[in-house]
PDB file of N, CA and C in Angstrom:
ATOM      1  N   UNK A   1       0.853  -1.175   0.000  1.00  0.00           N
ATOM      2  CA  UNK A   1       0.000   0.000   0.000  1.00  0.00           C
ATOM      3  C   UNK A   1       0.900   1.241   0.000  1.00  0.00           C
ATOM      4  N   UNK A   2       0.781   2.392  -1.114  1.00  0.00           N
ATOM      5  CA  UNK A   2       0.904   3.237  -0.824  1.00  0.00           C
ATOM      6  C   UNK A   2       1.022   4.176   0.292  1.00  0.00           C
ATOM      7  N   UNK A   3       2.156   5.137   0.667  1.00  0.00           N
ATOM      8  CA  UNK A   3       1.858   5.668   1.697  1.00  0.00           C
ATOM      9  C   UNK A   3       0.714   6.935   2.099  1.00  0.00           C
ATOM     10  N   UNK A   4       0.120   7.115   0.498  1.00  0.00           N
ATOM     11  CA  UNK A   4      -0.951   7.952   0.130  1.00  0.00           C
ATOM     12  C   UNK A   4      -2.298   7.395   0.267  1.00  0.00           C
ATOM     13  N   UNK A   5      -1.804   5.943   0.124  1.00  0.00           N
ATOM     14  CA  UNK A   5      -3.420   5.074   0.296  1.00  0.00           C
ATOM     15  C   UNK A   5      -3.773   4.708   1.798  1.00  0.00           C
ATOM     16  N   UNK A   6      -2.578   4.570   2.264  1.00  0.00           N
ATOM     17  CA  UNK A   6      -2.484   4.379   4.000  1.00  0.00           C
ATOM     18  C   UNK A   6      -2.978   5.913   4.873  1.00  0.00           C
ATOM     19  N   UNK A   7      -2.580   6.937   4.254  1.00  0.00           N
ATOM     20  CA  UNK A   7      -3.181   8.142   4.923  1.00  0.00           C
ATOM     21  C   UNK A   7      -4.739   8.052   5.049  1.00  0.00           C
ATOM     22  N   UNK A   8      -5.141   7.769   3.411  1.00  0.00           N
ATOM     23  CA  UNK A   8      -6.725   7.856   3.101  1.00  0.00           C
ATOM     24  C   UNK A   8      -7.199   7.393   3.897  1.00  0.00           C
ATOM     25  N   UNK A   9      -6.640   5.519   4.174  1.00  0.00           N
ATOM     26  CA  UNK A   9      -7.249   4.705   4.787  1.00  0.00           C
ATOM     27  C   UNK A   9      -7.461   5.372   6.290  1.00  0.00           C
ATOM     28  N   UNK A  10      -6.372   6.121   6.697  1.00  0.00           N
ATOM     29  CA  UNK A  10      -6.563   6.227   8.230  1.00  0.00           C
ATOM     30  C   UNK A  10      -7.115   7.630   8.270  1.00  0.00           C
ATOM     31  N   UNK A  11      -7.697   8.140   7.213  1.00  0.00           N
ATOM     32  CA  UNK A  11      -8.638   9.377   7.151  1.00  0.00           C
ATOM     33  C   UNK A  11      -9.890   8.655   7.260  1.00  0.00           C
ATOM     34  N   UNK A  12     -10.394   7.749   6.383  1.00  0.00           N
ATOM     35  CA  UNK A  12     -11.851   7.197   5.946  1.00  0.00           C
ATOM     36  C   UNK A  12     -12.241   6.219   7.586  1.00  0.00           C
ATOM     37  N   UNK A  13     -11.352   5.748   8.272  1.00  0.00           N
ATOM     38  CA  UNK A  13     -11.640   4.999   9.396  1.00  0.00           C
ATOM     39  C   UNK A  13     -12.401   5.440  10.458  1.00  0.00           C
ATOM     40  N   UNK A  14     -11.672   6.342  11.055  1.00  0.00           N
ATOM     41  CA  UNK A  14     -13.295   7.166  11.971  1.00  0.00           C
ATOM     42  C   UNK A  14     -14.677   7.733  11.192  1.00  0.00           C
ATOM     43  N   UNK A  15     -14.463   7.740   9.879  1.00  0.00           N
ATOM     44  CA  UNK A  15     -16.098   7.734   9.558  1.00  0.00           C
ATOM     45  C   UNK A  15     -16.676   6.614   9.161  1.00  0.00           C
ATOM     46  N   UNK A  16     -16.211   5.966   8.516  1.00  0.00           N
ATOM     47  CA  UNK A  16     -16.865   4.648   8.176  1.00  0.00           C
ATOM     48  C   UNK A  16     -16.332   3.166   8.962  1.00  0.00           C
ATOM     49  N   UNK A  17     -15.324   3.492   9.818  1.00  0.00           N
ATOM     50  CA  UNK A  17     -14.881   2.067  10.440  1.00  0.00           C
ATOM     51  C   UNK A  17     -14.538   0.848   9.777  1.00  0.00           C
ATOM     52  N   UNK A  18     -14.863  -0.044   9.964  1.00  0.00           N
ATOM     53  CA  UNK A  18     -13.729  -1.524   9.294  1.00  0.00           C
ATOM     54  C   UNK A  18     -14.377  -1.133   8.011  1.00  0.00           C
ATOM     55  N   UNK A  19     -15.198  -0.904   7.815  1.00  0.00           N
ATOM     56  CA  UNK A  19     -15.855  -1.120   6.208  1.00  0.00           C
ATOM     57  C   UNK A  19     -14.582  -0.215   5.153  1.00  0.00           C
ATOM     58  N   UNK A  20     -14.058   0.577   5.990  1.00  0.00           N
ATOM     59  CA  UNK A  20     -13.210   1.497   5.330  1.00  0.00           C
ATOM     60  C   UNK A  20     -12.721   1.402   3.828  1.00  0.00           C
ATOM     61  N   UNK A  21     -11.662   0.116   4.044  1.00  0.00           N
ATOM     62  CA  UNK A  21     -10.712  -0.197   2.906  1.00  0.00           C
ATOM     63  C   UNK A  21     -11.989  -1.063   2.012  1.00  0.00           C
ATOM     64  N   UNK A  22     -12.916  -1.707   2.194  1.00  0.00           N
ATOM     65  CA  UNK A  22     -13.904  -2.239   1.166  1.00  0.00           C
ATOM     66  C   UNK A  22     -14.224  -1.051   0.652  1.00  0.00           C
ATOM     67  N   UNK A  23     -14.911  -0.076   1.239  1.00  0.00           N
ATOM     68  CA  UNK A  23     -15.281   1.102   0.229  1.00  0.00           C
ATOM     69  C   UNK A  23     -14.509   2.091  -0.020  1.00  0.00           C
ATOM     70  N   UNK A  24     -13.433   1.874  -0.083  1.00  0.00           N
ATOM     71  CA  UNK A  24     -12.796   2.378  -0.722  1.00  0.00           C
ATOM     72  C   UNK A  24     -12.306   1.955  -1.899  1.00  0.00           C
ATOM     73  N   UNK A  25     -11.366   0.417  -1.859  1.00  0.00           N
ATOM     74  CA  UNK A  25     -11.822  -0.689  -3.098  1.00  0.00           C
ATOM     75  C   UNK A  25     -12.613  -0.204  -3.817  1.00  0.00           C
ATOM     76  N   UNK A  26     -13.624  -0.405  -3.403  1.00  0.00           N
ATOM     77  CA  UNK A  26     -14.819  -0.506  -4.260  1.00  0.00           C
ATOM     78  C   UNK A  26     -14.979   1.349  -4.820  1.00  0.00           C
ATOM     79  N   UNK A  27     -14.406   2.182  -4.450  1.00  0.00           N
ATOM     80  CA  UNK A  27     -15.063   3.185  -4.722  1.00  0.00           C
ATOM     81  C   UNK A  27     -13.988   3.745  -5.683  1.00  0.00           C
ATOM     82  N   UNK A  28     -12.599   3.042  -5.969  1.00  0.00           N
ATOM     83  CA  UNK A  28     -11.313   3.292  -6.889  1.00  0.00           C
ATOM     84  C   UNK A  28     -11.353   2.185  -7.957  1.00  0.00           C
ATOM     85  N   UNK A  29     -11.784   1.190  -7.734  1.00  0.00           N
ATOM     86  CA  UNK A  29     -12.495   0.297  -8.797  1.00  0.00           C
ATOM     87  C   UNK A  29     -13.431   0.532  -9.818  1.00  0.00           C
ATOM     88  N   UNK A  30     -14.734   0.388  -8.881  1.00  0.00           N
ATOM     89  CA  UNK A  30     -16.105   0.666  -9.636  1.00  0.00           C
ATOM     90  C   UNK A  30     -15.507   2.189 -10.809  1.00  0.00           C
ATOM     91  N   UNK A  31     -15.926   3.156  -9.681  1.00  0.00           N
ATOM     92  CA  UNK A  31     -15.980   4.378 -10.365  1.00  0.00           C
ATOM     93  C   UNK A  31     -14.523   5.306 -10.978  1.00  0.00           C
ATOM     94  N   UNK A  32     -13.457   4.399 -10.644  1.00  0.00           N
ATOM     95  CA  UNK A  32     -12.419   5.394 -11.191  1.00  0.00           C
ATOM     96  C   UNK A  32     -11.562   4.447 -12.254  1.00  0.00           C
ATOM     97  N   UNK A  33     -12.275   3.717 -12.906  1.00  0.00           N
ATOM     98  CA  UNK A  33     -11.641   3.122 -14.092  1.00  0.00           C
ATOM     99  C   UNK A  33     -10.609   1.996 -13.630  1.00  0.00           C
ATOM    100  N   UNK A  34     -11.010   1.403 -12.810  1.00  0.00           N
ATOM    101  CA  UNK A  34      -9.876  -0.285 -12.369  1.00  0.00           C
ATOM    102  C   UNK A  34      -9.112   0.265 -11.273  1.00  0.00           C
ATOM    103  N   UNK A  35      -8.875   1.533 -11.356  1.00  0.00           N
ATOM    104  CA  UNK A  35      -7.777   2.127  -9.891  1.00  0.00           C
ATOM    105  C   UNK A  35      -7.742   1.072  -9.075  1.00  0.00           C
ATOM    106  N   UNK A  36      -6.520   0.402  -8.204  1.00  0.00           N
ATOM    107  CA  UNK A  36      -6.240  -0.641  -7.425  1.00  0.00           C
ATOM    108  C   UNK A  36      -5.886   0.458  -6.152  1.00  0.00           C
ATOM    109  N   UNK A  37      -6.845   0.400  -4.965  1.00  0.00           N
ATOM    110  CA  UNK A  37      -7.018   1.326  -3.927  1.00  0.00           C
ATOM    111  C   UNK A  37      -5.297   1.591  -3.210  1.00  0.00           C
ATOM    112  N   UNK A  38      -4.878   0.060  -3.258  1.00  0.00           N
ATOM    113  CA  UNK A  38      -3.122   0.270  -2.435  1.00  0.00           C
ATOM    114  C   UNK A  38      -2.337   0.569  -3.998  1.00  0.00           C
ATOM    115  N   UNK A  39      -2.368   1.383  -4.428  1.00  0.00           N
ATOM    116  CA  UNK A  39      -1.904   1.626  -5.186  1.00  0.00           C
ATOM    117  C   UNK A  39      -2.056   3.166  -5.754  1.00  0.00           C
ATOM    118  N   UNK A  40      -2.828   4.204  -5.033  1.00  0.00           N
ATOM    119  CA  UNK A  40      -3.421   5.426  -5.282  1.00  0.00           C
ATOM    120  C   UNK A  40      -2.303   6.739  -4.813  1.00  0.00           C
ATOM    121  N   UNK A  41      -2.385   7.201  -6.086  1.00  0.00           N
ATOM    122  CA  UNK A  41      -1.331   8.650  -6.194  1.00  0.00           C
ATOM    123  C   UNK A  41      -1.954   9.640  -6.434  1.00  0.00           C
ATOM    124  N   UNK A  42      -1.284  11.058  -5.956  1.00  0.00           N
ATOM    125  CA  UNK A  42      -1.942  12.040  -5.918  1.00  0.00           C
ATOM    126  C   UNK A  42      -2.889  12.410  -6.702  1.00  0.00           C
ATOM    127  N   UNK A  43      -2.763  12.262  -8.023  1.00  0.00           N
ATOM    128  CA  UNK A  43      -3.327  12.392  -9.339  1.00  0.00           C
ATOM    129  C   UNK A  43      -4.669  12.008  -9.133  1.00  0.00           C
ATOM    130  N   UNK A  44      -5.200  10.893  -8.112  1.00  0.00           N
ATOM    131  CA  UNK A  44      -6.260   9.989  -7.969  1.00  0.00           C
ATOM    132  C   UNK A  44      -7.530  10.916  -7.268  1.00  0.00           C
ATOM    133  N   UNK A  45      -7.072  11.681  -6.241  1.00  0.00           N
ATOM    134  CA  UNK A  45      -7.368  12.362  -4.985  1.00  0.00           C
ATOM    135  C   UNK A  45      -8.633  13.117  -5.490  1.00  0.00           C
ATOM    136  N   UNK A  46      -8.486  13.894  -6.822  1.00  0.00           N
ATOM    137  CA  UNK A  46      -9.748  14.706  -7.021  1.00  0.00           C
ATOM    138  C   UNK A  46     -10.871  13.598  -7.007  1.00  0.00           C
ATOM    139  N   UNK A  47     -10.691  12.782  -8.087  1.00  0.00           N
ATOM    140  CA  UNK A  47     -11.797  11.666  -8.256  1.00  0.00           C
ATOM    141  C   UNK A  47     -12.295  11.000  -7.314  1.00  0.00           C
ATOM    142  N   UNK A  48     -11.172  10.825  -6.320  1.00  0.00           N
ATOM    143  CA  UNK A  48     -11.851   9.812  -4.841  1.00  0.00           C
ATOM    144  C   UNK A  48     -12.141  10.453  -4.107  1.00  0.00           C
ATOM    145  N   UNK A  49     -11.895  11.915  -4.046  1.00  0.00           N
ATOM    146  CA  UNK A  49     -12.604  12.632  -3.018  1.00  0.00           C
ATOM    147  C   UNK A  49     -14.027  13.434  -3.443  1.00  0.00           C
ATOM    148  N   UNK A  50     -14.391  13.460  -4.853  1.00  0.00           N
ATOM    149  CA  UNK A  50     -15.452  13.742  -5.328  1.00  0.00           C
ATOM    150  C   UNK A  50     -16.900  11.927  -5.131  1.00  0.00           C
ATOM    151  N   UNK A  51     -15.857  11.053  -5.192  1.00  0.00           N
ATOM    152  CA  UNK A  51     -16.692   9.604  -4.949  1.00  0.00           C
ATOM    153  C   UNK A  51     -17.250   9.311  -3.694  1.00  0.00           C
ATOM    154  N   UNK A  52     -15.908   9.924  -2.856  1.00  0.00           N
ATOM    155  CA  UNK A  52     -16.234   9.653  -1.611  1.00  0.00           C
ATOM    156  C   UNK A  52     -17.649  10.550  -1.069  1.00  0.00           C
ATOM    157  N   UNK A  53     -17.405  11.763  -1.730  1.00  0.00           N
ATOM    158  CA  UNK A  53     -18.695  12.544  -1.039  1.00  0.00           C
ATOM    159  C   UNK A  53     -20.084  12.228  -1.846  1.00  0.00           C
ATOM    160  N   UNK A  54     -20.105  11.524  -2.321  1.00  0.00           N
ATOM    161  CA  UNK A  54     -21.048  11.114  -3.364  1.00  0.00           C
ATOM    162  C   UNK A  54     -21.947   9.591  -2.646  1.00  0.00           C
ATOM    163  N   UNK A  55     -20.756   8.355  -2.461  1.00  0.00           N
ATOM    164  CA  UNK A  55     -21.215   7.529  -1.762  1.00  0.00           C
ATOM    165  C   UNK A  55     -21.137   7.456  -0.336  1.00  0.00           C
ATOM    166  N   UNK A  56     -20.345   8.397   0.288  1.00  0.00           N
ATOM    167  CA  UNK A  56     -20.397   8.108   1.676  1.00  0.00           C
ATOM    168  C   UNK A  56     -21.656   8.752   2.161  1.00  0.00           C
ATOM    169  N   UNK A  57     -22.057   9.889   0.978  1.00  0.00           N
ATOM    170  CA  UNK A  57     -23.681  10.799   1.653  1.00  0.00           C
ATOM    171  C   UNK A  57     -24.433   9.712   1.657  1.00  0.00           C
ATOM    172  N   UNK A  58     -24.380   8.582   1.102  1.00  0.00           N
ATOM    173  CA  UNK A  58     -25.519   7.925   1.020  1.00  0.00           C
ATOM    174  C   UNK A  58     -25.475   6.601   2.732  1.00  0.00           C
ATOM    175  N   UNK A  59     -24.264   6.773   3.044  1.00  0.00           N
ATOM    176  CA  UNK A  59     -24.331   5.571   4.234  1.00  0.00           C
ATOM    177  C   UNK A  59     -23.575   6.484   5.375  1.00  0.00           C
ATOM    178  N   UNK A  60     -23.754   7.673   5.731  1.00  0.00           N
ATOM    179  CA  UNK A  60     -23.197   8.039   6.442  1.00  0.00           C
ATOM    180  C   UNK A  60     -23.993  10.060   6.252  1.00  0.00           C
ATOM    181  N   UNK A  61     -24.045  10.499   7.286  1.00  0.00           N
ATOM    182  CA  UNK A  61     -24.643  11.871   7.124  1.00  0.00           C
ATOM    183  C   UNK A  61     -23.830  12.646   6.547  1.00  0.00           C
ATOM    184  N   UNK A  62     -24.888  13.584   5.235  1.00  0.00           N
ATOM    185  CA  UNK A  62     -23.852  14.511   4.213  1.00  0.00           C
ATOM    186  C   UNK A  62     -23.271  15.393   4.799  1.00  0.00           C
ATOM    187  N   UNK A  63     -23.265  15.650   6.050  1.00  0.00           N
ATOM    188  CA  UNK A  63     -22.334  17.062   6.620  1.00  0.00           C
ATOM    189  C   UNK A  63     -20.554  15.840   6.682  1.00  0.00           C
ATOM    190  N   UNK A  64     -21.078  14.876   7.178  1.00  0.00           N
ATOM    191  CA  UNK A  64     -19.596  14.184   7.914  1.00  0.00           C
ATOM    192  C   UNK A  64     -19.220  13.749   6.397  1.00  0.00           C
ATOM    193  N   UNK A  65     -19.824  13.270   5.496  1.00  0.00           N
ATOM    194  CA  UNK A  65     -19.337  13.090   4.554  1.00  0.00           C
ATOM    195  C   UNK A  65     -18.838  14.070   2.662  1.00  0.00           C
ATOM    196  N   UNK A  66     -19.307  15.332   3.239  1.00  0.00           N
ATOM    197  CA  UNK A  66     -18.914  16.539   3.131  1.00  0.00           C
ATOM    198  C   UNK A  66     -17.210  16.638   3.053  1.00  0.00           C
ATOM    199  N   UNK A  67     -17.106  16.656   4.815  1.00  0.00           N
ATOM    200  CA  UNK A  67     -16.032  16.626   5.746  1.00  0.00           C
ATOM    201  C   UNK A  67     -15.035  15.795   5.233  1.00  0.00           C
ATOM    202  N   UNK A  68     -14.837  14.450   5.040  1.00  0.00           N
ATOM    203  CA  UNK A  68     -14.112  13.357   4.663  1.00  0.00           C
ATOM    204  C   UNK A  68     -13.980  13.635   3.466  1.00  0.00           C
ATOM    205  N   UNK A  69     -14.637  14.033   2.169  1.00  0.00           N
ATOM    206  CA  UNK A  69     -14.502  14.200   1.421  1.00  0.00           C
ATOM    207  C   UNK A  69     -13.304  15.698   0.783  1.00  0.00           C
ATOM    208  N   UNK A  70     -13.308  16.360   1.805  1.00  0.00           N
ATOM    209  CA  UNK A  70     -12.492  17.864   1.747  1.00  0.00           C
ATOM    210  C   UNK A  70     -11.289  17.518   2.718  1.00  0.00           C
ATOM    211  N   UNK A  71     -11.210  16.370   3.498  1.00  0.00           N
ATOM    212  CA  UNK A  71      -9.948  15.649   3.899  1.00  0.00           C
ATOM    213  C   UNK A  71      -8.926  15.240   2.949  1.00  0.00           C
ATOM    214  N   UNK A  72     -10.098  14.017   2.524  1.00  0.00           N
ATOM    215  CA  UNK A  72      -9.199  13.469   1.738  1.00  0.00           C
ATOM    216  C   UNK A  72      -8.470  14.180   0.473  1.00  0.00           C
ATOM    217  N   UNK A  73      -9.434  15.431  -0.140  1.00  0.00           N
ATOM    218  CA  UNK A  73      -9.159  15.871  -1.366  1.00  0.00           C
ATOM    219  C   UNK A  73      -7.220  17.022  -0.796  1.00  0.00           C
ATOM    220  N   UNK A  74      -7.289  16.935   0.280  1.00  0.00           N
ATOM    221  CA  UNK A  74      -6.239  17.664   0.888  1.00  0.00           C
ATOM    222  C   UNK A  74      -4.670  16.771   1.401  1.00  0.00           C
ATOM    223  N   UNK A  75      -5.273  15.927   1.171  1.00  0.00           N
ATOM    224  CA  UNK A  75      -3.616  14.919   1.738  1.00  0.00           C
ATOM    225  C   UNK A  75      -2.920  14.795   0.637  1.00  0.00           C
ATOM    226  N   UNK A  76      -1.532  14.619   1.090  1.00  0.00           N
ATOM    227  CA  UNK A  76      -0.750  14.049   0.354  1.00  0.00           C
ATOM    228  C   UNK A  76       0.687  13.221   0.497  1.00  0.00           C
ATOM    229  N   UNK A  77       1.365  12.756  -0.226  1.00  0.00           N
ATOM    230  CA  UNK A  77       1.880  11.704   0.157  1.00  0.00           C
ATOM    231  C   UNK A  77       2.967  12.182   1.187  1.00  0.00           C
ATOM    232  N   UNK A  78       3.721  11.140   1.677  1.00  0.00           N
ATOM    233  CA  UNK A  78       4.553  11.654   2.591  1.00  0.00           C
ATOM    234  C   UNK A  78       5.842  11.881   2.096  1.00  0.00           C
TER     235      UNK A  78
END
């Protein structure tokens, strides 16, 4: 894993908990053209942080997932 995908991961964990790295998988897969989640570079960040606020509104409240979404679009690697 990336050390960019390991940040995400430990960004996305207090909002969504173990489910974390599945939806995230799933959310660099499905919607960002095959993206392999331990494998995500800066370049990735607009798209997964526009996904994230997209599907996390739907399993999680749109203010917190707002929030996570303007996290993640802000990290970067180490």
């Amino acid at each position: 894993m990336t050390p960019l995908a390991q940040k995400v991961l430990e960004t996305t964990t207090p909002y969504l908990g173990p489910a974390s790295k599945i939806f995230l998988d799933r959310q660099t897969k499905r919607h960002m053209n095959g993206v392999i989640f331990d494998y995500l570079e800066k370049d990735h960040l607009p798209d997964l942080s526009r996904w994230v606020l997209i599907s996390a509104g739907l399993l999680i409240d749109k203010t917190k997932a707002q929030e996570l979404s303007e996290k993640i679009s802000t990290l970067h690697a180490a």
